[in-house]
N, C-alpha and C. Protein backbone atom coordinates (compact mmCIF):
# COMPACT_ATOMS: atom_id res chain seq x y z
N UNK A 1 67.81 69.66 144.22
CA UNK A 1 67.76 70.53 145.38
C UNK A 1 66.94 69.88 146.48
N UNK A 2 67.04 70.14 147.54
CA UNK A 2 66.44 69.72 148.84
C UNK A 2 65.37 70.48 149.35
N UNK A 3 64.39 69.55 149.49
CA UNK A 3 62.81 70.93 149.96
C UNK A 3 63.01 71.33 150.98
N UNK A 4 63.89 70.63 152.13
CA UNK A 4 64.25 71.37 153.51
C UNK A 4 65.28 72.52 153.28
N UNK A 5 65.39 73.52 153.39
CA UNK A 5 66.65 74.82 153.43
C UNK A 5 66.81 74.96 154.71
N UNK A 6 68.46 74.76 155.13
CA UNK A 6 68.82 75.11 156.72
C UNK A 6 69.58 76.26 156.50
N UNK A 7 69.70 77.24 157.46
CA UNK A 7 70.25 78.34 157.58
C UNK A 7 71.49 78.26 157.73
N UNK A 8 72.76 78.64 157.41
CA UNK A 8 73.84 78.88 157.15
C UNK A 8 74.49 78.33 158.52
N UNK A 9 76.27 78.18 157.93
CA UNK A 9 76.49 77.75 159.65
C UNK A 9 77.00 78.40 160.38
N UNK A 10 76.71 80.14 159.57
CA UNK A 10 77.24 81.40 160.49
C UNK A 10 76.11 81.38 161.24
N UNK A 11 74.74 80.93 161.34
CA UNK A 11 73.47 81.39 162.09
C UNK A 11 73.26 80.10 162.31
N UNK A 12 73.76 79.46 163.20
CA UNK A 12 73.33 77.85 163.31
C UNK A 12 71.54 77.85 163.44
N UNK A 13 71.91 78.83 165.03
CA UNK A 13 70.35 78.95 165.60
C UNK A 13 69.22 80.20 165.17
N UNK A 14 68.27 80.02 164.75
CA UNK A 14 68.04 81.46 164.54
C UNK A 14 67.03 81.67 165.58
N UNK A 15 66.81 82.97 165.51
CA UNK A 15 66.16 83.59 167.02
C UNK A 15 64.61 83.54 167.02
N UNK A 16 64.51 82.97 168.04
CA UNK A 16 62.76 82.50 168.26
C UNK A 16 61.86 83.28 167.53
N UNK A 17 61.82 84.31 167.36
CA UNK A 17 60.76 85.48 166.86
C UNK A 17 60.46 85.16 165.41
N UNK A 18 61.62 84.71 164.65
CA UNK A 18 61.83 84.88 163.34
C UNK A 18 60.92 83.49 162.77
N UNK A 19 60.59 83.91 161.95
CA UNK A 19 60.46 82.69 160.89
C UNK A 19 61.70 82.32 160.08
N UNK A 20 61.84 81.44 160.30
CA UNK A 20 62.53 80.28 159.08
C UNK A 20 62.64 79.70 157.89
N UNK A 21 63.25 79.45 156.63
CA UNK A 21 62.68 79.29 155.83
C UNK A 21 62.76 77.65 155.24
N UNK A 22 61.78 77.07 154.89
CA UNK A 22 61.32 75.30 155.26
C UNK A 22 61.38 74.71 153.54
N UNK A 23 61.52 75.53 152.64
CA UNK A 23 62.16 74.99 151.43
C UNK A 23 63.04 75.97 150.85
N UNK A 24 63.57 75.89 150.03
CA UNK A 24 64.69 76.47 148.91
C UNK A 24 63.95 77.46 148.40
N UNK A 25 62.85 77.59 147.86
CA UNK A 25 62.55 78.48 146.85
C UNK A 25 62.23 80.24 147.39
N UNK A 26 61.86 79.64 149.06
CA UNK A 26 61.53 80.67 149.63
C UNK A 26 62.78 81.76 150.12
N UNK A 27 63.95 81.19 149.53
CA UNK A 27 65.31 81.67 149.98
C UNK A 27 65.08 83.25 149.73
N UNK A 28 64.74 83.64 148.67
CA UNK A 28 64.57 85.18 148.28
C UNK A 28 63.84 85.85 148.67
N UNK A 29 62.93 85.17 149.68
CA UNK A 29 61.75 86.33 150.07
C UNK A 29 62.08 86.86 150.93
N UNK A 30 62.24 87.50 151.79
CA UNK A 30 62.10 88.68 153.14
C UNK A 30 60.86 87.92 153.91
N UNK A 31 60.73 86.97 154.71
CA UNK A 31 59.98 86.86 155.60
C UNK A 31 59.72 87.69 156.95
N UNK A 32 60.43 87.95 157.39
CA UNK A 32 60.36 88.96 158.25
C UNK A 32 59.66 90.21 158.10
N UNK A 33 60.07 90.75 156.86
CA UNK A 33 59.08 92.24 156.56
C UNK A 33 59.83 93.23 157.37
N UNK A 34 61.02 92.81 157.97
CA UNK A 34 61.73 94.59 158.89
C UNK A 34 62.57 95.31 158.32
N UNK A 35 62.53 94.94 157.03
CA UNK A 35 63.80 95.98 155.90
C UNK A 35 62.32 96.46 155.43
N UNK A 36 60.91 96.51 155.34
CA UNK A 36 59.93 97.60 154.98
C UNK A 36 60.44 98.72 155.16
N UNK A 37 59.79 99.77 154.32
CA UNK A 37 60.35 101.38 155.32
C UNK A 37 58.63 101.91 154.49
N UNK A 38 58.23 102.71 155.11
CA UNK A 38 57.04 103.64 154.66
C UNK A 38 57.74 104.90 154.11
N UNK A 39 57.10 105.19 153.02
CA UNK A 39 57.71 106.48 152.34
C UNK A 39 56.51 107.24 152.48
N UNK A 40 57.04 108.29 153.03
CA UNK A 40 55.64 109.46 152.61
C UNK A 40 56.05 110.39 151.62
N UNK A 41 54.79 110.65 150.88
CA UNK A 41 55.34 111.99 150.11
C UNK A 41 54.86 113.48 150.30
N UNK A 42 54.65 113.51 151.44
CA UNK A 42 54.56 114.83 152.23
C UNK A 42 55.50 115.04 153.40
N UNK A 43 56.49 115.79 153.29
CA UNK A 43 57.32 115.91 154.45
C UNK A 43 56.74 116.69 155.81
N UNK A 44 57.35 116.17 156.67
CA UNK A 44 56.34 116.70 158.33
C UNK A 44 56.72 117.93 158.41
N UNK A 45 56.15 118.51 158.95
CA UNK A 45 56.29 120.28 159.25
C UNK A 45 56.62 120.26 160.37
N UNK A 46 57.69 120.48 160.75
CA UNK A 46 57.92 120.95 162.39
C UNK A 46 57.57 122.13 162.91
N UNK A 47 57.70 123.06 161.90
CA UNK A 47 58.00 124.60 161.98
C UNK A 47 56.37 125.00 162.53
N UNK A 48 56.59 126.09 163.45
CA UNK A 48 54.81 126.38 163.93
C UNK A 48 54.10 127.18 163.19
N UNK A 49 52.89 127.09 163.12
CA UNK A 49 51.86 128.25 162.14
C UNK A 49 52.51 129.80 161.97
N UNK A 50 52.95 130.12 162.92
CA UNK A 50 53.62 131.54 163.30
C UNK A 50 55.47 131.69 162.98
N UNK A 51 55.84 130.99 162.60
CA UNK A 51 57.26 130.53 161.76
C UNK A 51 57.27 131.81 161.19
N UNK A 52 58.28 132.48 160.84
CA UNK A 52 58.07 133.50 159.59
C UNK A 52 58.40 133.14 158.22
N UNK A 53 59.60 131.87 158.42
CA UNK A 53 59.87 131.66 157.26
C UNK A 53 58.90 130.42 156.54
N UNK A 54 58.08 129.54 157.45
CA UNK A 54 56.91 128.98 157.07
C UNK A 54 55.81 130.17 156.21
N UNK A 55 55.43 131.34 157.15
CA UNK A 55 54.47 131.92 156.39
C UNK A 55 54.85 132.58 155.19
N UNK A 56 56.38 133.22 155.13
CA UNK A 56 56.70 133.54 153.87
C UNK A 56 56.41 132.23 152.51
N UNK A 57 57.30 131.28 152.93
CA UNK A 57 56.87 130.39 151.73
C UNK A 57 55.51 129.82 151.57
N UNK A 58 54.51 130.17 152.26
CA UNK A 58 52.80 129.75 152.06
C UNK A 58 52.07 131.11 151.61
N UNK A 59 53.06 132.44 151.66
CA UNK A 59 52.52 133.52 151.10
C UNK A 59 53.21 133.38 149.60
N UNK A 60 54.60 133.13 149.74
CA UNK A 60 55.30 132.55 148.25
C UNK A 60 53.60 131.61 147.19
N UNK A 61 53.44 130.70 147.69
CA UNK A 61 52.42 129.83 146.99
C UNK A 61 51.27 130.33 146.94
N UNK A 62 51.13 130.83 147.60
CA UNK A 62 49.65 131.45 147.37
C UNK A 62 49.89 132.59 146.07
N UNK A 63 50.95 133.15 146.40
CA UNK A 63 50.94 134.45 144.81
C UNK A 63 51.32 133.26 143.46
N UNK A 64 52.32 132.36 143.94
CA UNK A 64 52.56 131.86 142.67
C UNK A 64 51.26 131.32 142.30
N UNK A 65 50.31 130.64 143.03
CA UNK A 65 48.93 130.54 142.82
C UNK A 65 48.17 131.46 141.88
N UNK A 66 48.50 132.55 142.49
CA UNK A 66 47.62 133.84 142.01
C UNK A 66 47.93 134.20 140.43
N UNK A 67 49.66 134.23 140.30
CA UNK A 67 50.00 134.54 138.93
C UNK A 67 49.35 133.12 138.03
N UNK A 68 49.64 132.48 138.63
CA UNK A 68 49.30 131.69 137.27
C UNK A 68 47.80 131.67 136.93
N UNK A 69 46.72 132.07 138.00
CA UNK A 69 45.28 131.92 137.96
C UNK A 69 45.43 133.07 136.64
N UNK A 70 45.78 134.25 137.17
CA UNK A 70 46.11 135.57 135.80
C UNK A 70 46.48 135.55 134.97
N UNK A 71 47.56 134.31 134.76
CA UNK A 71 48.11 134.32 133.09
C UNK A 71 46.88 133.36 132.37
N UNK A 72 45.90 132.47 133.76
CA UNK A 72 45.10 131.59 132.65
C UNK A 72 43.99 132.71 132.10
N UNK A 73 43.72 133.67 133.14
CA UNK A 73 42.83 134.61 132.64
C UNK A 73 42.53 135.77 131.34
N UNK A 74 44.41 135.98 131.01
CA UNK A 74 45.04 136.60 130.66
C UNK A 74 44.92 136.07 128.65
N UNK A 75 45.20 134.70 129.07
CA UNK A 75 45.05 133.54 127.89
C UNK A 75 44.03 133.51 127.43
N UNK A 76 42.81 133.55 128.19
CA UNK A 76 41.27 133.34 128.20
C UNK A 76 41.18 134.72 127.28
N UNK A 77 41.15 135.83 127.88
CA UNK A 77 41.02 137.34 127.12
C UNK A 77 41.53 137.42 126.27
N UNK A 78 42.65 137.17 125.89
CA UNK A 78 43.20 137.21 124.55
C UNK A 78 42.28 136.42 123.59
N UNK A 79 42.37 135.18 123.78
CA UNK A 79 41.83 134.36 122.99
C UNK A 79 40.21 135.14 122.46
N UNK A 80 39.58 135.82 123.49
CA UNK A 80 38.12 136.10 123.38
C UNK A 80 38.13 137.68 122.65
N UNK A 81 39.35 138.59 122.80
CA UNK A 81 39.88 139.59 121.87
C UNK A 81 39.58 139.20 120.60
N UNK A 82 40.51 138.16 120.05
CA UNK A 82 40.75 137.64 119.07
C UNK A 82 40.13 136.81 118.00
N UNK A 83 39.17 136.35 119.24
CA UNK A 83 37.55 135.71 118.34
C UNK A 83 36.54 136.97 118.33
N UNK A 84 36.46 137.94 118.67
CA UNK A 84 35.68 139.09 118.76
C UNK A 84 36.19 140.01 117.30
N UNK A 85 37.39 140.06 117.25
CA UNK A 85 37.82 140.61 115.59
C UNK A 85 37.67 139.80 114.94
N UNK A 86 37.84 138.48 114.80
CA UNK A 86 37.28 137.99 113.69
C UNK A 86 35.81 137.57 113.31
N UNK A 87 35.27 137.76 114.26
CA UNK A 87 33.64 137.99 114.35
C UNK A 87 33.18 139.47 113.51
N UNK A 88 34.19 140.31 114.02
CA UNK A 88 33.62 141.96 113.21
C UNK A 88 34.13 141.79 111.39
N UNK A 89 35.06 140.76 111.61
CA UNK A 89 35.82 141.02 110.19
C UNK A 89 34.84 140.09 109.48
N UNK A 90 34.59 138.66 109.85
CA UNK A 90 33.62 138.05 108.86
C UNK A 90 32.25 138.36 108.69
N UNK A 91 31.94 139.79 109.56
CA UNK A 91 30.21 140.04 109.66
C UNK A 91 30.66 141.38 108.75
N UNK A 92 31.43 142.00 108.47
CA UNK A 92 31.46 143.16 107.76
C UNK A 92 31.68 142.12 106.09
N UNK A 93 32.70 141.39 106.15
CA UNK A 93 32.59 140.46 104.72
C UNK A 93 31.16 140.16 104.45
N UNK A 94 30.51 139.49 105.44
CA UNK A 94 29.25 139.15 104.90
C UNK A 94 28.08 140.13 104.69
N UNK A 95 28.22 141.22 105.20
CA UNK A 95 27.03 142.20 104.83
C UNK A 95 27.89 142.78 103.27
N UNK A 96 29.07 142.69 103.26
CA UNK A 96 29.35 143.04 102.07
C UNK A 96 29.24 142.54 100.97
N UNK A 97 28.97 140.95 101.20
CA UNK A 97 28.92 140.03 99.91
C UNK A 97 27.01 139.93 100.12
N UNK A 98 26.05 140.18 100.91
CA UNK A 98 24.91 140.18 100.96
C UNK A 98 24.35 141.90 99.99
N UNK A 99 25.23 142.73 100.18
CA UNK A 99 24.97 143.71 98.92
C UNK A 99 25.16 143.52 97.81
N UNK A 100 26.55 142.88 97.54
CA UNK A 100 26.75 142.41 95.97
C UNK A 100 25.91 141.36 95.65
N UNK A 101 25.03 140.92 96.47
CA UNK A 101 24.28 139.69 96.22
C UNK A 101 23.08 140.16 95.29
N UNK A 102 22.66 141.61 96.19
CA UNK A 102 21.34 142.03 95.86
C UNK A 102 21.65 142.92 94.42
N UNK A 103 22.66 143.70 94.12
CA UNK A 103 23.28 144.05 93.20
C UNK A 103 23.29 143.05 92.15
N UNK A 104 24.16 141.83 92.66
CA UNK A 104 23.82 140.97 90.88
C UNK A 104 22.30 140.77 90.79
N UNK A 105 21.49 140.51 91.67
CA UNK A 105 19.71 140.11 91.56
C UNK A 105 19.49 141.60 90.49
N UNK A 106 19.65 142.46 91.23
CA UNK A 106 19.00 143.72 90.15
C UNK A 106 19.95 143.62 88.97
N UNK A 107 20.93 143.56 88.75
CA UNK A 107 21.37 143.68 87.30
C UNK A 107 21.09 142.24 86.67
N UNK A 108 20.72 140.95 87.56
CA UNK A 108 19.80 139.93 86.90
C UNK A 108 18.79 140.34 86.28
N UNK A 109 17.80 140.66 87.37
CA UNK A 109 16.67 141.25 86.67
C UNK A 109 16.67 142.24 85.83
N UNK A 110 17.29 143.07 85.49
CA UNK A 110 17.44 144.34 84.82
C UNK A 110 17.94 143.09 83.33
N UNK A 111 18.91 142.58 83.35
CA UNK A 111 18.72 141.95 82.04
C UNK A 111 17.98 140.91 81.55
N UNK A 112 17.13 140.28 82.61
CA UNK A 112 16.35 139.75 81.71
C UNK A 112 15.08 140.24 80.55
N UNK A 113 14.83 141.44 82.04
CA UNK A 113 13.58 142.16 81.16
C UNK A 113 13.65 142.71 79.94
N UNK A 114 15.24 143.07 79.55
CA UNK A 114 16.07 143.79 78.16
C UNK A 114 16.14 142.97 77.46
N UNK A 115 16.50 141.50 77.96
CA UNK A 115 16.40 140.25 76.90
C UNK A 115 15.12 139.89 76.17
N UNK A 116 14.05 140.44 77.20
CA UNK A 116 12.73 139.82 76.96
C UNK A 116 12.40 140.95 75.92
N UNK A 117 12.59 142.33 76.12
CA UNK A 117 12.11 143.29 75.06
C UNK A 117 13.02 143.11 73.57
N UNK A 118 14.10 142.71 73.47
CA UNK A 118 14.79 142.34 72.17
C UNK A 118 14.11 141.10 71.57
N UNK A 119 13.83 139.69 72.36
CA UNK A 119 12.98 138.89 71.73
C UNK A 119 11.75 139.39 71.30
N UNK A 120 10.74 140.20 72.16
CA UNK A 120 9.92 140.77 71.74
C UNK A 120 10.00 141.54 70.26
N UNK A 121 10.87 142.37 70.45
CA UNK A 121 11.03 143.31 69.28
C UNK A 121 11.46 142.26 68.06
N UNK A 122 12.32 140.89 67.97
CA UNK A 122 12.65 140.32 66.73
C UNK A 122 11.54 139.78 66.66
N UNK A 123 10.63 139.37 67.62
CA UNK A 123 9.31 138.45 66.88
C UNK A 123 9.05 139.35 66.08
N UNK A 124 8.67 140.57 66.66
CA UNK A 124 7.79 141.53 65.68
C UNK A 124 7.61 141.29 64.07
């Protein structure tokens, strides 16, 4: 290949402004840069503050705003319902297994002292 690249012989001359391209490899680049385009990703608003159908759809967003703030709230309460019964259910289990606790202690103690009076009585 040739390090000089000349422009085609549909464009003998090319137009003063432009750059040129002075080897081969540069054939693929876009020197120029005027096929760029800027993309935005916010579209322009023409429509004026006082639009009606502007303020309807910014009153639209603002409620859809609103519902969803309520269903997170909604989620939140439930969830805090739901840890609140099982808070009553494992504190009623546990005062219940803290009686049977004290219940086996006394029928512990209640038999040892019966054990201790039968050894007593076979030493005899």
């Amino acid at each position: 290949m040739k390090d000089n690249f000349r422009p085609s012989p549909s464009q003998p001359n090319p137009p003063e402004n432009k750059r040129t391209y002075t080897t081969h490899k540069e054939h693929g680049e876009d020197m120029s840069h005027e096929n760029e385009t800027t993309i935005t990703s916010e579209p322009r608003e023409d429509r004026g503050a006082l639009d009606l159908t502007f303020l309807i759809e910014e009153h639209k967003k603002q409620i859809w705003d609103y519902k969803r703030k309520e269903s997170e709230w909604i989620k939140t309460d439930n969830i805090l319902q739901g840890s609140k019964k099982i808070i009553d259910e494992l504190s009623t289990k546990l005062v219940g297994l803290a009686r049977r606790i004290q219940e086996l202690e006394y029928d512990n103690a209640t038999y040892k002292k019966e054990i201790a009076k039968m050894l007593a009585e076979k030493i005899k």
